[in-house]
PDB file of N, CA and C in Angstrom:
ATOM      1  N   UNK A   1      10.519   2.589  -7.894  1.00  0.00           N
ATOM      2  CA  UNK A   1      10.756   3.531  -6.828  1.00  0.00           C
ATOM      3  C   UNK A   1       9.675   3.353  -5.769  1.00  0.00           C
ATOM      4  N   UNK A   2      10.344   3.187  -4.320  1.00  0.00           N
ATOM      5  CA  UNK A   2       9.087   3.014  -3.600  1.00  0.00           C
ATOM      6  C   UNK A   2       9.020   4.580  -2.495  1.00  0.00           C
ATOM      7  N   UNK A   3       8.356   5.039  -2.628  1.00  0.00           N
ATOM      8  CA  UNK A   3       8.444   6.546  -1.368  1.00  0.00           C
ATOM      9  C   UNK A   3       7.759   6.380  -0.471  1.00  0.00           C
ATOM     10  N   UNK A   4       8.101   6.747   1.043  1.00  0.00           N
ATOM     11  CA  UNK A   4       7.570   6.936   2.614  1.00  0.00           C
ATOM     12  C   UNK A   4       6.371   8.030   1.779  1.00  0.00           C
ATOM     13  N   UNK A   5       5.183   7.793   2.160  1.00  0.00           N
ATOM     14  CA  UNK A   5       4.341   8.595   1.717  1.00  0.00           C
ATOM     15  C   UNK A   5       3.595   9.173   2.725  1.00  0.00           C
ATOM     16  N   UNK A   6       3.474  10.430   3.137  1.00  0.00           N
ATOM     17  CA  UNK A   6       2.981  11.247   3.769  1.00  0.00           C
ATOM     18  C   UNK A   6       1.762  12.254   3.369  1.00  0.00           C
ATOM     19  N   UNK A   7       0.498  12.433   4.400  1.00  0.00           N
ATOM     20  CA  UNK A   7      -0.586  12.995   3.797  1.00  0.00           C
ATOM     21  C   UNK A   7      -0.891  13.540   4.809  1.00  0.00           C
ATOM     22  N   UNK A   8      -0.175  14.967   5.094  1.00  0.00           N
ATOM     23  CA  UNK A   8      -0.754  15.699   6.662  1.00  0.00           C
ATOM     24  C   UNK A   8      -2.485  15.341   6.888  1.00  0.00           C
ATOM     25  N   UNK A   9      -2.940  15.928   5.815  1.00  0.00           N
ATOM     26  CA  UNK A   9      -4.538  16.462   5.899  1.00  0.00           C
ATOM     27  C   UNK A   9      -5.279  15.301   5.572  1.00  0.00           C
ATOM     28  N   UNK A  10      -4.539  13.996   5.020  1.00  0.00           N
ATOM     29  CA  UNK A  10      -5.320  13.262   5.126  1.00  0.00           C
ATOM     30  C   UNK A  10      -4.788  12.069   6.128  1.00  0.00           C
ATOM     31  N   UNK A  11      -5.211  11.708   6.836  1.00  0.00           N
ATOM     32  CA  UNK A  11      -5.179  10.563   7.766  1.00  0.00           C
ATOM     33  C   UNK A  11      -6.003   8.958   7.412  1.00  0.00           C
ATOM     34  N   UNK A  12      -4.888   8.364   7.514  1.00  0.00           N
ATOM     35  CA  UNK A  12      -5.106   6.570   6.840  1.00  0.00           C
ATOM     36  C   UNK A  12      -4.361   6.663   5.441  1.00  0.00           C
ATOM     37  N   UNK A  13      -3.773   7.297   4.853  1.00  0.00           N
ATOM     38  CA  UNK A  13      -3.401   6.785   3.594  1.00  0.00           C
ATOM     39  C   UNK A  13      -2.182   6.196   4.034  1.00  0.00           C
ATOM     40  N   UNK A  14      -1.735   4.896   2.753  1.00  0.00           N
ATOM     41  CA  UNK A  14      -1.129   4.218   3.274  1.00  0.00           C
ATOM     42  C   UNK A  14       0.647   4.643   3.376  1.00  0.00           C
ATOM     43  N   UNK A  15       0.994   4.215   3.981  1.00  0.00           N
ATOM     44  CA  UNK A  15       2.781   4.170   3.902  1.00  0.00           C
ATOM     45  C   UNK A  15       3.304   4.563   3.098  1.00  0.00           C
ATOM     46  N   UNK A  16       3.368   3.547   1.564  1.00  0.00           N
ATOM     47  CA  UNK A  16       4.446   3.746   0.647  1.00  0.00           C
ATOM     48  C   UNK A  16       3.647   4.041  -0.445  1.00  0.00           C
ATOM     49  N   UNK A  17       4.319   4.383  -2.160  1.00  0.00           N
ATOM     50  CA  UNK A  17       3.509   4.837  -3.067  1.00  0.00           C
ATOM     51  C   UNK A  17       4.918   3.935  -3.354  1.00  0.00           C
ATOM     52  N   UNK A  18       4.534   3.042  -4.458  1.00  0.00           N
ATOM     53  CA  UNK A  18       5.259   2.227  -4.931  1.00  0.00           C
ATOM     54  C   UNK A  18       5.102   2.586  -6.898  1.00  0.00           C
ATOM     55  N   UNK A  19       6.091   3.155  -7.426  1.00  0.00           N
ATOM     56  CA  UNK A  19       6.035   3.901  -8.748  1.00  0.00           C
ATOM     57  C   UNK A  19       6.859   2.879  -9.543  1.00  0.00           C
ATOM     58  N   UNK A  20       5.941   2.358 -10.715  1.00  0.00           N
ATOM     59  CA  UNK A  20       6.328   1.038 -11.394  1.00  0.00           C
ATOM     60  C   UNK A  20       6.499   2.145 -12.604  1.00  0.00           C
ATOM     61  N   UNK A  21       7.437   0.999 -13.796  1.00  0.00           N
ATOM     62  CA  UNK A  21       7.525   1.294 -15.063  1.00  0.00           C
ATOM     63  C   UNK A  21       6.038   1.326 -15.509  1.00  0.00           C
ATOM     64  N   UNK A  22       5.429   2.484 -16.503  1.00  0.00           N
ATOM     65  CA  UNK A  22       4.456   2.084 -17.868  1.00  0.00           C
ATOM     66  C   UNK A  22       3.110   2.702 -16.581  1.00  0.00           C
ATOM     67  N   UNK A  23       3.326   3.853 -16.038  1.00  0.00           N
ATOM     68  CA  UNK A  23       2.275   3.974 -14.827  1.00  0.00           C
ATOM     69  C   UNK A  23       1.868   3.316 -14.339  1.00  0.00           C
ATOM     70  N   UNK A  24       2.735   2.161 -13.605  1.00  0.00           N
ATOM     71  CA  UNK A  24       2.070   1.171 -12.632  1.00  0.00           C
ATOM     72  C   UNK A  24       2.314   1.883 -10.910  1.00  0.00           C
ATOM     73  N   UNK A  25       1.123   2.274 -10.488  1.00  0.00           N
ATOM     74  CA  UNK A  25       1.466   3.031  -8.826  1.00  0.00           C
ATOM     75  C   UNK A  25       0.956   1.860  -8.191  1.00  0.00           C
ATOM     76  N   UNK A  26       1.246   1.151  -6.779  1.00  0.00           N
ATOM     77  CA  UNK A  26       0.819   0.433  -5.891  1.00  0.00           C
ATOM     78  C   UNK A  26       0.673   1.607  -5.048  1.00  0.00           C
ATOM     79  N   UNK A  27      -0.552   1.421  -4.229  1.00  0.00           N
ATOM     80  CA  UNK A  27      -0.731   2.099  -2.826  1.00  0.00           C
ATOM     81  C   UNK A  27      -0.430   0.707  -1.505  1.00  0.00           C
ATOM     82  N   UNK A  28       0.962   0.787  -1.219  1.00  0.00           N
ATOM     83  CA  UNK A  28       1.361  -0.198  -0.011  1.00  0.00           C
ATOM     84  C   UNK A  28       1.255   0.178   1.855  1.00  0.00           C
ATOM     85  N   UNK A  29       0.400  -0.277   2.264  1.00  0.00           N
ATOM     86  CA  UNK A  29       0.828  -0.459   3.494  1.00  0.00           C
ATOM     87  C   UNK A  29       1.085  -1.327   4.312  1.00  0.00           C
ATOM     88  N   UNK A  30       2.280  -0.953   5.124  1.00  0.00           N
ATOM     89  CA  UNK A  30       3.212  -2.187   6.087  1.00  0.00           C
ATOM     90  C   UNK A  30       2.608  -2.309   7.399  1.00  0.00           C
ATOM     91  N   UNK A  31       2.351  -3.496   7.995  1.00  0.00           N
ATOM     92  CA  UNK A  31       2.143  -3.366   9.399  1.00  0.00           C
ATOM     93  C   UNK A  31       3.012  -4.308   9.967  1.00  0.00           C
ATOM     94  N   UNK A  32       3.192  -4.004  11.404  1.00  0.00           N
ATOM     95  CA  UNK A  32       4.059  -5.368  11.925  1.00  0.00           C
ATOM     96  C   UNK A  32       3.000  -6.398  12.053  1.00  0.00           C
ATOM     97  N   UNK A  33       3.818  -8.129  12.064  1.00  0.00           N
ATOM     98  CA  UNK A  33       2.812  -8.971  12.515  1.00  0.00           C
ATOM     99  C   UNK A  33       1.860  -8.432  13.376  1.00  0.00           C
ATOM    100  N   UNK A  34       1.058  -8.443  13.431  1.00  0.00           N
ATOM    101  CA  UNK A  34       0.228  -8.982  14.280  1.00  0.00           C
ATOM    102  C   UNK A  34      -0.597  -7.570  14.615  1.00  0.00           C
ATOM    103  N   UNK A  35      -0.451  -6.906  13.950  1.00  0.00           N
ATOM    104  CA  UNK A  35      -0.913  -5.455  13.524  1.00  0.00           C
ATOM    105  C   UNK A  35      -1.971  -5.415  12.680  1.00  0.00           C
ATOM    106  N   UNK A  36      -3.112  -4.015  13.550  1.00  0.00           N
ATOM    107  CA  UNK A  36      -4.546  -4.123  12.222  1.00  0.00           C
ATOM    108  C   UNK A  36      -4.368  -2.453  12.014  1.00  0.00           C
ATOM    109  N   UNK A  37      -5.426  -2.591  10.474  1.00  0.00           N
ATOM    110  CA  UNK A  37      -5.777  -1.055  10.294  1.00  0.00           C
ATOM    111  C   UNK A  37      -6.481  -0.771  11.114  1.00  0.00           C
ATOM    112  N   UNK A  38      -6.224   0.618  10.883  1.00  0.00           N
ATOM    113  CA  UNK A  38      -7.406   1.508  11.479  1.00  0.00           C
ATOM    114  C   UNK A  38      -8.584   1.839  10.786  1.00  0.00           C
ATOM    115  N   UNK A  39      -9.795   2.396  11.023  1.00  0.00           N
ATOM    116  CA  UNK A  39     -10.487   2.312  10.846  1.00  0.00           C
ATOM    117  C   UNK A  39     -10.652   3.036   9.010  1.00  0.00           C
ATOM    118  N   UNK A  40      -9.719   4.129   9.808  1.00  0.00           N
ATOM    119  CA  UNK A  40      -9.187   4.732   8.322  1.00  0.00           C
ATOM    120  C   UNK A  40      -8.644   4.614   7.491  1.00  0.00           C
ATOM    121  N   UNK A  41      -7.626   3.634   7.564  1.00  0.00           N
ATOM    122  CA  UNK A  41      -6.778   2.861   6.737  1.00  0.00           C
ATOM    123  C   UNK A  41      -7.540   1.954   5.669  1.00  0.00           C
ATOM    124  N   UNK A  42      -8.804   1.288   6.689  1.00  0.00           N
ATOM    125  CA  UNK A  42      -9.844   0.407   6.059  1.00  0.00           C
ATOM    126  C   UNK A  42     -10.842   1.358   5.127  1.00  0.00           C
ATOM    127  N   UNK A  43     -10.965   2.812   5.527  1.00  0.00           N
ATOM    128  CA  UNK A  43     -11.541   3.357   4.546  1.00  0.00           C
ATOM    129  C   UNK A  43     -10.939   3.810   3.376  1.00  0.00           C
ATOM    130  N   UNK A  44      -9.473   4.452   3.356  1.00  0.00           N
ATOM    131  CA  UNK A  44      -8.683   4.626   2.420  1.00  0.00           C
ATOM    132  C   UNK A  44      -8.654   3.172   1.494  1.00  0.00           C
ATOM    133  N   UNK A  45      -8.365   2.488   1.962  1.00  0.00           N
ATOM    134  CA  UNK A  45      -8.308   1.079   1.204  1.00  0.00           C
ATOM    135  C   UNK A  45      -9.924   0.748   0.508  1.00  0.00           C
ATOM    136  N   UNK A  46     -10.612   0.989   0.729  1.00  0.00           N
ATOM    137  CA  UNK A  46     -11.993   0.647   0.066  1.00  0.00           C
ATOM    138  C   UNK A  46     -12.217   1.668  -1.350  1.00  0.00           C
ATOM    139  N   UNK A  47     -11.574   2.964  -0.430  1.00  0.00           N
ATOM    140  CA  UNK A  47     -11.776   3.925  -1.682  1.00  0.00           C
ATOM    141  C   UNK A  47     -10.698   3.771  -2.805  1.00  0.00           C
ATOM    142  N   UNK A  48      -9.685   3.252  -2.602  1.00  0.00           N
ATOM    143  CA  UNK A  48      -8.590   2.784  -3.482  1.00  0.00           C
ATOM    144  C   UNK A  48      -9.406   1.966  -4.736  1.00  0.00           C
ATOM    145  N   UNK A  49      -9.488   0.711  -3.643  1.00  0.00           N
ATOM    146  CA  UNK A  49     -10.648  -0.021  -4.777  1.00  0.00           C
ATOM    147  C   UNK A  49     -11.619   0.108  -5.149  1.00  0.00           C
ATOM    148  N   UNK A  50     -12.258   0.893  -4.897  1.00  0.00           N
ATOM    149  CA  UNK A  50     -13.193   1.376  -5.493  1.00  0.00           C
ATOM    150  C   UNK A  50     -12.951   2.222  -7.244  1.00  0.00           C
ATOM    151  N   UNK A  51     -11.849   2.957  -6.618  1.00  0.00           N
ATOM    152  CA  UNK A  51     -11.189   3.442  -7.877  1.00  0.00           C
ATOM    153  C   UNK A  51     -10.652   2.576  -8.857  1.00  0.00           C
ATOM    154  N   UNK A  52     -10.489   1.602  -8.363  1.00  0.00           N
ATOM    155  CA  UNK A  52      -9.696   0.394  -9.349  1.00  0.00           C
ATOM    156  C   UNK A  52      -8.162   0.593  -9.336  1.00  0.00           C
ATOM    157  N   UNK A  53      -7.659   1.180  -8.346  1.00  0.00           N
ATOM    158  CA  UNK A  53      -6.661   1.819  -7.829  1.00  0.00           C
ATOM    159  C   UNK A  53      -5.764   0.218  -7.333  1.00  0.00           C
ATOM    160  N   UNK A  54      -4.144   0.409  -7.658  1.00  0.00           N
ATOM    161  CA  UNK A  54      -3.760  -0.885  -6.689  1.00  0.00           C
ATOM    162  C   UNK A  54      -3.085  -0.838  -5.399  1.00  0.00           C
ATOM    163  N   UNK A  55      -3.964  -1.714  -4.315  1.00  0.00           N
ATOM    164  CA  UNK A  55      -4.051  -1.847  -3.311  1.00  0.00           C
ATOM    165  C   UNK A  55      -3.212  -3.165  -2.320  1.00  0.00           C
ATOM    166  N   UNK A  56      -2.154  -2.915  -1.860  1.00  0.00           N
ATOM    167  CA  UNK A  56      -2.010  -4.441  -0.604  1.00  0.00           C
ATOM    168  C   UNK A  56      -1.700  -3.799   0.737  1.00  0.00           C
ATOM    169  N   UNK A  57      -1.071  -5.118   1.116  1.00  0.00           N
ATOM    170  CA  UNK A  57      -1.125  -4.748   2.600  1.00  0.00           C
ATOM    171  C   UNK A  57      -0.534  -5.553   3.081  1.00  0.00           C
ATOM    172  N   UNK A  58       1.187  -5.529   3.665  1.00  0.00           N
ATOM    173  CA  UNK A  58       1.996  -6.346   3.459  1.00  0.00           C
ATOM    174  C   UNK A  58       2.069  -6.151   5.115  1.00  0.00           C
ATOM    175  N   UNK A  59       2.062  -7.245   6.070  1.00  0.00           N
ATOM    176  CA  UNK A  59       2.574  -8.106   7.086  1.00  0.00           C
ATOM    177  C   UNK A  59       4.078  -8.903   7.361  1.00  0.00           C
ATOM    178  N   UNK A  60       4.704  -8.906   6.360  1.00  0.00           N
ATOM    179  CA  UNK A  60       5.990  -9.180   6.948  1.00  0.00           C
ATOM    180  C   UNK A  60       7.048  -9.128   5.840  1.00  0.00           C
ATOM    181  N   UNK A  61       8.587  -9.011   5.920  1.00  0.00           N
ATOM    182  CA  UNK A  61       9.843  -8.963   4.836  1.00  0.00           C
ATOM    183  C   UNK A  61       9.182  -9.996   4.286  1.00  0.00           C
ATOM    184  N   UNK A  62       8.848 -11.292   4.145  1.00  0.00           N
ATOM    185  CA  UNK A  62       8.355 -12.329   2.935  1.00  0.00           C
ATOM    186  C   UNK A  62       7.207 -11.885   2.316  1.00  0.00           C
ATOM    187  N   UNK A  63       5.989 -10.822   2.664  1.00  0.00           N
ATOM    188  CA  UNK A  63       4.770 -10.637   2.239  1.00  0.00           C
ATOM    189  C   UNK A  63       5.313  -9.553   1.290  1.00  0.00           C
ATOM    190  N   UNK A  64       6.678  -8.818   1.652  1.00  0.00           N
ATOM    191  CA  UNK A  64       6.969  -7.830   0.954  1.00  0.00           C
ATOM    192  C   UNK A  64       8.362  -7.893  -0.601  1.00  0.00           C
ATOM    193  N   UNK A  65       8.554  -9.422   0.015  1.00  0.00           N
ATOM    194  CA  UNK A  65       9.380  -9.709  -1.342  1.00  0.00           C
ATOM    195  C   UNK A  65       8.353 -10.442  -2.541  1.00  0.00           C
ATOM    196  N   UNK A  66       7.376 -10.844  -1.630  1.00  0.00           N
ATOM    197  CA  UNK A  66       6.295 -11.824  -2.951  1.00  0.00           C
ATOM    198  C   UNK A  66       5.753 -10.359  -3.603  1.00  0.00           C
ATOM    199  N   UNK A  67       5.354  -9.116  -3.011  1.00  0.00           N
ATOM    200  CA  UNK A  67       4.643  -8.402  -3.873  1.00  0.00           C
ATOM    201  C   UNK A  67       5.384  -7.704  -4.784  1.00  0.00           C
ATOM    202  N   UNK A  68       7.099  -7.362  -4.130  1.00  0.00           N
ATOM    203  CA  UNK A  68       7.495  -6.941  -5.351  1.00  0.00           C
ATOM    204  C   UNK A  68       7.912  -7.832  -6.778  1.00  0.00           C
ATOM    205  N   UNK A  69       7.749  -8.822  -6.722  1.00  0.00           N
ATOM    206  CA  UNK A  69       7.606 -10.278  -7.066  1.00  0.00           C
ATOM    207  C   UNK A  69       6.720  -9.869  -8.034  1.00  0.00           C
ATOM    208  N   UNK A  70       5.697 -10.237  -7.676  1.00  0.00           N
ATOM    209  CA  UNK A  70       4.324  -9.828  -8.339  1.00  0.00           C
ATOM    210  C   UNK A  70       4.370  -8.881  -9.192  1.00  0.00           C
ATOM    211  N   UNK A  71       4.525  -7.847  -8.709  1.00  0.00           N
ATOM    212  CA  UNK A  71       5.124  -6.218  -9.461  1.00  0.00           C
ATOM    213  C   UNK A  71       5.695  -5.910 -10.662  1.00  0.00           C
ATOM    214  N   UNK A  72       6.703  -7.113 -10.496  1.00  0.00           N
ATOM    215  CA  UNK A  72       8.097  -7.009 -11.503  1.00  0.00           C
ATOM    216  C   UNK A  72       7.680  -7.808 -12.314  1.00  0.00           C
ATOM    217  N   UNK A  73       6.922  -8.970 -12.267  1.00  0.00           N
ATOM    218  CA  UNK A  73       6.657  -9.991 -13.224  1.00  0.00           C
ATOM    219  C   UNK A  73       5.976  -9.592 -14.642  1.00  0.00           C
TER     220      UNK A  73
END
């Protein structure tokens, strides 16, 4: 299951919450080519990993079929 993920109060979290079998969560965010984070996005993402939390950051329909790729494997 992948959900549009929304965080009024918090600003930068990413896009989608991607909910795998066996508690596997991805934290995904999409940008168009040629598109950067924000500053906050880059902090949400640090604190992700930091947590040991899983983290990408998909750039285009092919960046987004390899990860569910990845995912499913």
């Amino acid at each position: 299951m992948a959900y549009k993920f929304v965080s009024p109060s918090n600003r930068g979290v990413a896009d989608r919450l991607v909910v795998l079998p066996q508690g596997v969560v991805w934290f995904v965010e999409v940008k168009k080519e040629g598109g950067r984070l924000s500053t906050l996005q880059n902090i949400f993402a640090a604190e992700m990993v930091k947590l040991q939390q899983n983290i990408s950051i998909v750039w285009s329909k092919e960046d987004v079929d390899d990860l569910i790729k990845e995912m499913t494997e």
